[in-house]
PDB file of N, CA and C in Angstrom:
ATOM      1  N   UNK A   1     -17.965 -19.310   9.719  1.00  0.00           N
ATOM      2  CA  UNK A   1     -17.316 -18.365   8.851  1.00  0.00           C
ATOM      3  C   UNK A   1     -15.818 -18.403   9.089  1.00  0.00           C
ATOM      4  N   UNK A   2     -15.532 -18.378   8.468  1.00  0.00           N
ATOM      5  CA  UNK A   2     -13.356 -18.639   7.905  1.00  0.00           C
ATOM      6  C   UNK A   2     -12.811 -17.205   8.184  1.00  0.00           C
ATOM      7  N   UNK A   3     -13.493 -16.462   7.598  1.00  0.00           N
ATOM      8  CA  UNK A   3     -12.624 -14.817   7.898  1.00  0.00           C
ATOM      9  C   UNK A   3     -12.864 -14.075   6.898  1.00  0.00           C
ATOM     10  N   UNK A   4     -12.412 -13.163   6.778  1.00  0.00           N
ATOM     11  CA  UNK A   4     -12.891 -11.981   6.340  1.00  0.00           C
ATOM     12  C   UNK A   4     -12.767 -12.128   4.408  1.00  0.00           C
ATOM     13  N   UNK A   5     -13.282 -11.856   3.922  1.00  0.00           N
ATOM     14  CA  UNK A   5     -13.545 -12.260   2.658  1.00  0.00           C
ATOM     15  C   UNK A   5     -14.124 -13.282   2.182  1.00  0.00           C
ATOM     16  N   UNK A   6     -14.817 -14.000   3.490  1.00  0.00           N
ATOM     17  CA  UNK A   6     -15.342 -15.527   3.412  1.00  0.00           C
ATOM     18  C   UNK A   6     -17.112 -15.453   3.082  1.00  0.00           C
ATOM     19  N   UNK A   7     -17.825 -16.513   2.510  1.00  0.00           N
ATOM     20  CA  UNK A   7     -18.814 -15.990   1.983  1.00  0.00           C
ATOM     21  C   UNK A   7     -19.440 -15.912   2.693  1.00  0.00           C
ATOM     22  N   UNK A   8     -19.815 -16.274   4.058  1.00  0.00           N
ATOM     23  CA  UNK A   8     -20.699 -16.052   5.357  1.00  0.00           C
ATOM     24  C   UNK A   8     -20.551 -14.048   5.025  1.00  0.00           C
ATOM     25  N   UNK A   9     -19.112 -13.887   5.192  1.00  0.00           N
ATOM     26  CA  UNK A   9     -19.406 -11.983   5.927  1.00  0.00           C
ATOM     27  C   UNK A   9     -19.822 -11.471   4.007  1.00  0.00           C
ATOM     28  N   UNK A  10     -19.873 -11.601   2.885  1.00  0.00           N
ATOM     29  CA  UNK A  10     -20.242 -11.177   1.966  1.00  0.00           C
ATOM     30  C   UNK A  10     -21.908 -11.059   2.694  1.00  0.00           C
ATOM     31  N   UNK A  11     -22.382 -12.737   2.404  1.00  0.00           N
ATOM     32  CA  UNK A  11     -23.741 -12.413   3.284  1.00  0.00           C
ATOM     33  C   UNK A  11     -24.459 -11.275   4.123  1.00  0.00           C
ATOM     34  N   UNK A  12     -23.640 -11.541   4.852  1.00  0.00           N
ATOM     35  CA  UNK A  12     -24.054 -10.387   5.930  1.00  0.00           C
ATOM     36  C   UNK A  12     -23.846  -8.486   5.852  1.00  0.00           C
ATOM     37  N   UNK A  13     -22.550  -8.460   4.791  1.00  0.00           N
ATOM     38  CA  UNK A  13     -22.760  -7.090   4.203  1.00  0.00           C
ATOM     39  C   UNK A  13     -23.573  -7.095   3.652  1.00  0.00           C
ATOM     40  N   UNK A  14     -24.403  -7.797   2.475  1.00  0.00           N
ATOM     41  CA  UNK A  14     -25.163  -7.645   1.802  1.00  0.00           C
ATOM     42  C   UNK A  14     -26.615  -6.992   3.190  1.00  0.00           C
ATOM     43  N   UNK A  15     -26.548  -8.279   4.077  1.00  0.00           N
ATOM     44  CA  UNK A  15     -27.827  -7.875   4.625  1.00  0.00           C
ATOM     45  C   UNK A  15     -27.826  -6.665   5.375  1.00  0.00           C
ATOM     46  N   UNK A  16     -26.646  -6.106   5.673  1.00  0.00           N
ATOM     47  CA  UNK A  16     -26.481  -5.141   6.920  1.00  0.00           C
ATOM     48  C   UNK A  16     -26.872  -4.100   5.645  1.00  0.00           C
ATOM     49  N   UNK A  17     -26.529  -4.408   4.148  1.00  0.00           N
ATOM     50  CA  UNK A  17     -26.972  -3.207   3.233  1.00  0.00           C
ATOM     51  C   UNK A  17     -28.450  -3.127   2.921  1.00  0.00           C
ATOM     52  N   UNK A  18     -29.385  -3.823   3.211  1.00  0.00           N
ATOM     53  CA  UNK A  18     -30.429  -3.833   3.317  1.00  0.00           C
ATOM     54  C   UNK A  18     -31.331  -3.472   4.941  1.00  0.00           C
ATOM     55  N   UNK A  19     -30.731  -3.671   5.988  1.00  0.00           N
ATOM     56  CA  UNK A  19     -31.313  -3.084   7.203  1.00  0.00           C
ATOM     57  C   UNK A  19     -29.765  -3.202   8.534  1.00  0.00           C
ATOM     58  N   UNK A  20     -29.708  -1.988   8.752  1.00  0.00           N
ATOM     59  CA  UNK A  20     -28.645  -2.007   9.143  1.00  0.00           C
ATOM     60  C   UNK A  20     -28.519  -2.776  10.698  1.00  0.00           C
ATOM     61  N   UNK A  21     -27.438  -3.553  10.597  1.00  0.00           N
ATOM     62  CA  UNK A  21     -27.176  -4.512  11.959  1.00  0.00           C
ATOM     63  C   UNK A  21     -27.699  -5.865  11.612  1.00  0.00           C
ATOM     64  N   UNK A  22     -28.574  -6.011  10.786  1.00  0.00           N
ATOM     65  CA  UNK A  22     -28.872  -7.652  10.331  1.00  0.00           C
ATOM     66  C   UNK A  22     -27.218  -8.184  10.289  1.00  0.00           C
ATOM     67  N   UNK A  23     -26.587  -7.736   9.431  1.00  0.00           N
ATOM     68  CA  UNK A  23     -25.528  -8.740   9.298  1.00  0.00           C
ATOM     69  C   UNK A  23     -24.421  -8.833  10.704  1.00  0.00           C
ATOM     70  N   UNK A  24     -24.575  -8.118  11.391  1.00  0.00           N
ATOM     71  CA  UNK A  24     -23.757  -8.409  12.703  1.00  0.00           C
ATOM     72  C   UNK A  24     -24.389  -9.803  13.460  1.00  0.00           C
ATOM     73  N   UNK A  25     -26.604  -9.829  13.263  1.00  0.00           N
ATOM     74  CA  UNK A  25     -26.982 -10.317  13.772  1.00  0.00           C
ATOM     75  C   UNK A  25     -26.457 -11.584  13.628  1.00  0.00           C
ATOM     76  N   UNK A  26     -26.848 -11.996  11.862  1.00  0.00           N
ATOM     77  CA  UNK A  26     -26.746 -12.738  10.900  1.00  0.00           C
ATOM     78  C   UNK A  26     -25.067 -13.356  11.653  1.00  0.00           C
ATOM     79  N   UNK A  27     -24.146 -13.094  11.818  1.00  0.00           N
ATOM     80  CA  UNK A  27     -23.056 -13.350  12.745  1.00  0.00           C
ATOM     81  C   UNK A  27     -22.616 -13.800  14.167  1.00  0.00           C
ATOM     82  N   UNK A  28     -23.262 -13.295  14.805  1.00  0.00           N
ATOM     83  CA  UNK A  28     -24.045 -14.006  15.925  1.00  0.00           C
ATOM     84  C   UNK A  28     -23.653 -12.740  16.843  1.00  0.00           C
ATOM     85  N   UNK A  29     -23.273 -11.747  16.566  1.00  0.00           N
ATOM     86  CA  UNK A  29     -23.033 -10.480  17.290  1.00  0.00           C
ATOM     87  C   UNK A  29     -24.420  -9.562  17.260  1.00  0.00           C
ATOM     88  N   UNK A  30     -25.118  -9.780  18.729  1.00  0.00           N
ATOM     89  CA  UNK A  30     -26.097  -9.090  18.857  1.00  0.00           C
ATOM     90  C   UNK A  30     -25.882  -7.507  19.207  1.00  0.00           C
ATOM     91  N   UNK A  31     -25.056  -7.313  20.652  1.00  0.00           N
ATOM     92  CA  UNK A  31     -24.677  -6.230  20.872  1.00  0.00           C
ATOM     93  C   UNK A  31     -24.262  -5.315  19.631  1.00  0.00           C
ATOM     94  N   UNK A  32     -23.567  -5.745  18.635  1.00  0.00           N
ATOM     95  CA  UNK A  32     -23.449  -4.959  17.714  1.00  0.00           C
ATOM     96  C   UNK A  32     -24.496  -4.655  16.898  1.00  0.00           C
ATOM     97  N   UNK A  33     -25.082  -5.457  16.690  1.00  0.00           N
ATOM     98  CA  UNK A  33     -26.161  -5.325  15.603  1.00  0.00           C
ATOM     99  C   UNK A  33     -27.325  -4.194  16.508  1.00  0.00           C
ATOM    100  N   UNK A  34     -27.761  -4.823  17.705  1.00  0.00           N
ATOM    101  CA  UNK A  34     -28.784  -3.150  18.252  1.00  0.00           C
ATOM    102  C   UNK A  34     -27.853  -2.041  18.271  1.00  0.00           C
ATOM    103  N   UNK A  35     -26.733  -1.984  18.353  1.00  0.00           N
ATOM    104  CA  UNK A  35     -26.149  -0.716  18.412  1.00  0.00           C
ATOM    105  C   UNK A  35     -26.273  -0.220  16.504  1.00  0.00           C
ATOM    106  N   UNK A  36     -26.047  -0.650  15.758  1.00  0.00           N
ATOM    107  CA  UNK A  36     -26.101  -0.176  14.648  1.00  0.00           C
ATOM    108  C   UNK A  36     -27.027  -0.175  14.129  1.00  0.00           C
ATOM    109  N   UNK A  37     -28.235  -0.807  14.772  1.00  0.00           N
ATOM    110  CA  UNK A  37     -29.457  -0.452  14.153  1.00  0.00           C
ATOM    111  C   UNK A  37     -30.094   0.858  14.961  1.00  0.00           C
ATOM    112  N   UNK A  38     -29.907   1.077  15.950  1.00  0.00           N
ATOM    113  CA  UNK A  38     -30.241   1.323  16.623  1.00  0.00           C
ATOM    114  C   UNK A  38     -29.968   3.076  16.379  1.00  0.00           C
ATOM    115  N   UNK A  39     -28.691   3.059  16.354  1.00  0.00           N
ATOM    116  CA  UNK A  39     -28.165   4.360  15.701  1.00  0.00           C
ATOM    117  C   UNK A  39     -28.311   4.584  14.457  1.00  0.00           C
ATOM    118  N   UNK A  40     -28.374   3.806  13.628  1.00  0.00           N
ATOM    119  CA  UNK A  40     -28.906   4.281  11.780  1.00  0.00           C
ATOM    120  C   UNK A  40     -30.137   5.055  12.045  1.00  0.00           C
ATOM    121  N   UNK A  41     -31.064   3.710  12.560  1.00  0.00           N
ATOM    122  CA  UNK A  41     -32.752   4.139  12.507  1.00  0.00           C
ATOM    123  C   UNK A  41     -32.850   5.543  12.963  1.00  0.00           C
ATOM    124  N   UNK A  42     -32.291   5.633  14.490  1.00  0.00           N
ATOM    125  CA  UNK A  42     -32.628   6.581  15.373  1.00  0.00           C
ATOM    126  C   UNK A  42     -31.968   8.185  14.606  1.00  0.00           C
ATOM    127  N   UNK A  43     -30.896   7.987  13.814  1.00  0.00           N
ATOM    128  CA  UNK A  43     -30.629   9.478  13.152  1.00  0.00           C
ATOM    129  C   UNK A  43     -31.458   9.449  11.883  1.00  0.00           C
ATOM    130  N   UNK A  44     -32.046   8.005  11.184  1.00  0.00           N
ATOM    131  CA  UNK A  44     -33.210   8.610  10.143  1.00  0.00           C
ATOM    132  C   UNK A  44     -34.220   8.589  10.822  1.00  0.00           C
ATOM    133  N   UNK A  45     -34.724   8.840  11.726  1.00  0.00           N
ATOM    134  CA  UNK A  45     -35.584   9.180  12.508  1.00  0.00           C
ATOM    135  C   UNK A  45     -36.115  10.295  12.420  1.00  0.00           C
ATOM    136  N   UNK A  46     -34.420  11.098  13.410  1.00  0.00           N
ATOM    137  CA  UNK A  46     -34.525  12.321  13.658  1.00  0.00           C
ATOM    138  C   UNK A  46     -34.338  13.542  12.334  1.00  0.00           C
ATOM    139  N   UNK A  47     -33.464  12.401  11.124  1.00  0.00           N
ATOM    140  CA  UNK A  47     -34.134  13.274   9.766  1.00  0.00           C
ATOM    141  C   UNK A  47     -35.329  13.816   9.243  1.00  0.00           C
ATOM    142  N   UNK A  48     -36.182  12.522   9.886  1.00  0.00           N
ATOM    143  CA  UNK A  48     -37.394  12.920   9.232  1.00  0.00           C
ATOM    144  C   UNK A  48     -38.172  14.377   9.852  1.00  0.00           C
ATOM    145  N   UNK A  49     -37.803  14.512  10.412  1.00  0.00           N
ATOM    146  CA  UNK A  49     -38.255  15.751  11.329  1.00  0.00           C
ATOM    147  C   UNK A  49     -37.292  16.719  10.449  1.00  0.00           C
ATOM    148  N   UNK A  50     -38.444  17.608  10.230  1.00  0.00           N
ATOM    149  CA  UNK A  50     -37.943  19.014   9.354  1.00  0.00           C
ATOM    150  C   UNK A  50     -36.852  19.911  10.019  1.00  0.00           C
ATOM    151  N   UNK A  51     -36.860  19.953  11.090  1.00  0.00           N
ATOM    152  CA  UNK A  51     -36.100  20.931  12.050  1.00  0.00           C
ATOM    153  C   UNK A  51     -34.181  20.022  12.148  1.00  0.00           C
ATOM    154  N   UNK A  52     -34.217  18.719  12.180  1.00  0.00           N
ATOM    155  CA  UNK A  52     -33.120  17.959  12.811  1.00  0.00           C
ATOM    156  C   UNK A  52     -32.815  16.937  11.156  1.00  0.00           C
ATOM    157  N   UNK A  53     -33.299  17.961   9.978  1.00  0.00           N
ATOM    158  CA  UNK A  53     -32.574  17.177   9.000  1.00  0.00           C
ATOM    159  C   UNK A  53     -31.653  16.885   9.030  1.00  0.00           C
ATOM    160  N   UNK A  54     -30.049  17.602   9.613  1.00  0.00           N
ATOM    161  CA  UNK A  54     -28.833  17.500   9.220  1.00  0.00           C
ATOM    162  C   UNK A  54     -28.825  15.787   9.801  1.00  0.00           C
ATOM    163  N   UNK A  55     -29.184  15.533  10.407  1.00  0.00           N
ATOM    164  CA  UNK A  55     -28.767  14.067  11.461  1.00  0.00           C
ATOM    165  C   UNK A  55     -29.071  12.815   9.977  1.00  0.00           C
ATOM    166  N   UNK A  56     -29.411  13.398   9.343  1.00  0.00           N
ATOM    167  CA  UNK A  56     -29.053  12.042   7.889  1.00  0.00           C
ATOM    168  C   UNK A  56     -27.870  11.482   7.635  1.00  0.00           C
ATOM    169  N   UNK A  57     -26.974  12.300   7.094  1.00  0.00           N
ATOM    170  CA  UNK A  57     -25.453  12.184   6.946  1.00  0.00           C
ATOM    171  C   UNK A  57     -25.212  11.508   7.898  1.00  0.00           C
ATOM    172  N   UNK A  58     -25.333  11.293   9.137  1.00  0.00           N
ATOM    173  CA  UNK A  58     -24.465  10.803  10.261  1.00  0.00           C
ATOM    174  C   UNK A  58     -25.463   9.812  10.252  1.00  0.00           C
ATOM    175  N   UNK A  59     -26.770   9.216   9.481  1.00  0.00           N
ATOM    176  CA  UNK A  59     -27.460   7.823  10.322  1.00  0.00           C
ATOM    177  C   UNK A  59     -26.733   7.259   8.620  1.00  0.00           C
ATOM    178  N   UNK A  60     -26.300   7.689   7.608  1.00  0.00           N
ATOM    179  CA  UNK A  60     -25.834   7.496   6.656  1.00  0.00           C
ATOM    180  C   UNK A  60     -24.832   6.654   7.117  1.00  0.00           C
ATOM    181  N   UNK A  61     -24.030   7.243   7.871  1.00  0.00           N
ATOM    182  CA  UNK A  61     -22.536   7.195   8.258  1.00  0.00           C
ATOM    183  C   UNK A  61     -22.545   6.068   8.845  1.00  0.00           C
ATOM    184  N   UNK A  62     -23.334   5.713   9.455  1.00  0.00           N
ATOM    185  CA  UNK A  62     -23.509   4.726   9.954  1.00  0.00           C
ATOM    186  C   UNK A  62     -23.919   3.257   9.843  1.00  0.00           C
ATOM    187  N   UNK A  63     -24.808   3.743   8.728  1.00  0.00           N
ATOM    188  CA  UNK A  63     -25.481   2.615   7.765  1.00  0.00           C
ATOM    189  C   UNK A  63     -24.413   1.603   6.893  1.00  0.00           C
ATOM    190  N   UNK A  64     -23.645   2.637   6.715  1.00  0.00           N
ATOM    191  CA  UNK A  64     -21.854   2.443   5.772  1.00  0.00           C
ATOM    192  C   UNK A  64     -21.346   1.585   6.664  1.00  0.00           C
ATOM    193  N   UNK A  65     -20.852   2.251   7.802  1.00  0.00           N
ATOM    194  CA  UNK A  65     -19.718   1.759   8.701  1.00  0.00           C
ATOM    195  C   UNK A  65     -20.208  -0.049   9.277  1.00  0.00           C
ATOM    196  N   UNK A  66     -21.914  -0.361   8.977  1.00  0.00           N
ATOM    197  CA  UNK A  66     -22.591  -1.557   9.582  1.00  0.00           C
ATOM    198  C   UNK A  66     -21.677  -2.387   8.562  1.00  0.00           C
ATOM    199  N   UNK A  67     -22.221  -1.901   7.105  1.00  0.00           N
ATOM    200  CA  UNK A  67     -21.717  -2.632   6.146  1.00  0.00           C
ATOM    201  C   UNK A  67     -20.773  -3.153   6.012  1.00  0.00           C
ATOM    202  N   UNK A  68     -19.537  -2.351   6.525  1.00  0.00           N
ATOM    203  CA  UNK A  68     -18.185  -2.534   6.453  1.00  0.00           C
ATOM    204  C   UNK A  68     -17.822  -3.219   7.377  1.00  0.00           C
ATOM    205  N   UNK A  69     -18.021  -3.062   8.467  1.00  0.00           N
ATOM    206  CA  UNK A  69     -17.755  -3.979   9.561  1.00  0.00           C
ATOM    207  C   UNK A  69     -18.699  -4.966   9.626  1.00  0.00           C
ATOM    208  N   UNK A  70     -19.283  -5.325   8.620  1.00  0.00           N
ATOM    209  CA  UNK A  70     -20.197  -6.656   8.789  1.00  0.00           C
ATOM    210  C   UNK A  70     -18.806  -7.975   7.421  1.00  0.00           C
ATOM    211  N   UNK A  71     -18.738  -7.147   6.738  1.00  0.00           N
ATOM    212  CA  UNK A  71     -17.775  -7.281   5.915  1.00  0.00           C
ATOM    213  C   UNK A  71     -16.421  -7.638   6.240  1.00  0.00           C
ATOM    214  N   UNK A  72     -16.006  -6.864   6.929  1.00  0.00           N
ATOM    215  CA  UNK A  72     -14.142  -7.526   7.812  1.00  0.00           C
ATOM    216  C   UNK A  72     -14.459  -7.814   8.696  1.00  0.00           C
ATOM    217  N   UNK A  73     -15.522  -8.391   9.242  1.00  0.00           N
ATOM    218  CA  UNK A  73     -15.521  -9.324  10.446  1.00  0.00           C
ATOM    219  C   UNK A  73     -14.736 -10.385  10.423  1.00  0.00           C
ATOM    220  N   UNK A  74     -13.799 -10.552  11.294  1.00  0.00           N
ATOM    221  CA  UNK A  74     -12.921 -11.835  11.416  1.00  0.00           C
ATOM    222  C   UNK A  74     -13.211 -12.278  12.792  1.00  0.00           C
ATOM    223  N   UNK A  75     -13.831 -13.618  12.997  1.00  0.00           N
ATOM    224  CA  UNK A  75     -13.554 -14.459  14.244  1.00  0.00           C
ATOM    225  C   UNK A  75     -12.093 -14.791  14.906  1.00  0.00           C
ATOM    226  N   UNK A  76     -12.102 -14.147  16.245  1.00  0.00           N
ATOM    227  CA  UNK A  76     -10.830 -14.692  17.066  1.00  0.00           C
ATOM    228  C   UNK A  76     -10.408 -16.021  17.105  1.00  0.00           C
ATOM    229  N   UNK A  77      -9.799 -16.510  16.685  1.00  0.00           N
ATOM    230  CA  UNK A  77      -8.822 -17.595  17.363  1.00  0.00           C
ATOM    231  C   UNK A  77      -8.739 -17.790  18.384  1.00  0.00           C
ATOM    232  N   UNK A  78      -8.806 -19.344  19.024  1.00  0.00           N
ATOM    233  CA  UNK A  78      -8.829 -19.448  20.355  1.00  0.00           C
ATOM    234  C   UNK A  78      -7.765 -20.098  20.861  1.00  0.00           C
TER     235      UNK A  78
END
């Protein structure tokens, strides 16, 4: 992948918009990807539970933020 607007990270927003952290995976960034899956799932989780609805918005928030940063991912220069 070339950088950010390159069609590799389109890819991978797309996939991180379908299950969140695929496209970090899809990148070769694992640590990121369990962390953002990890935290989406785990606050729609705790949505589903009648008592701890509010925690949607924030696994929402998160679901977004995969996307986006799956999206301006730019590889360092070495």
């Amino acid at each position: 992948m070339s950088g950010q607007g390159s069609g590799g990270n389109v890819i991978a927003a797309v996939c991180s918009f379908f299950i969140p952290g695929l496209g970090q995976l899809v990148q070769g960034r694992v640590l990121s990807a369990l962390v953002f899956c990890v935290l989406s799932y785990g606050c729609y989780s705790l949505a589903m539970t009648v008592i701890l609805f509010f925690f949607w918005p924030i696994g929402l928030i998160f679901h977004i933020w995969s996307i986006i940063n799956a999206a301006r991912y730019r590889r360092r220069e070495l």
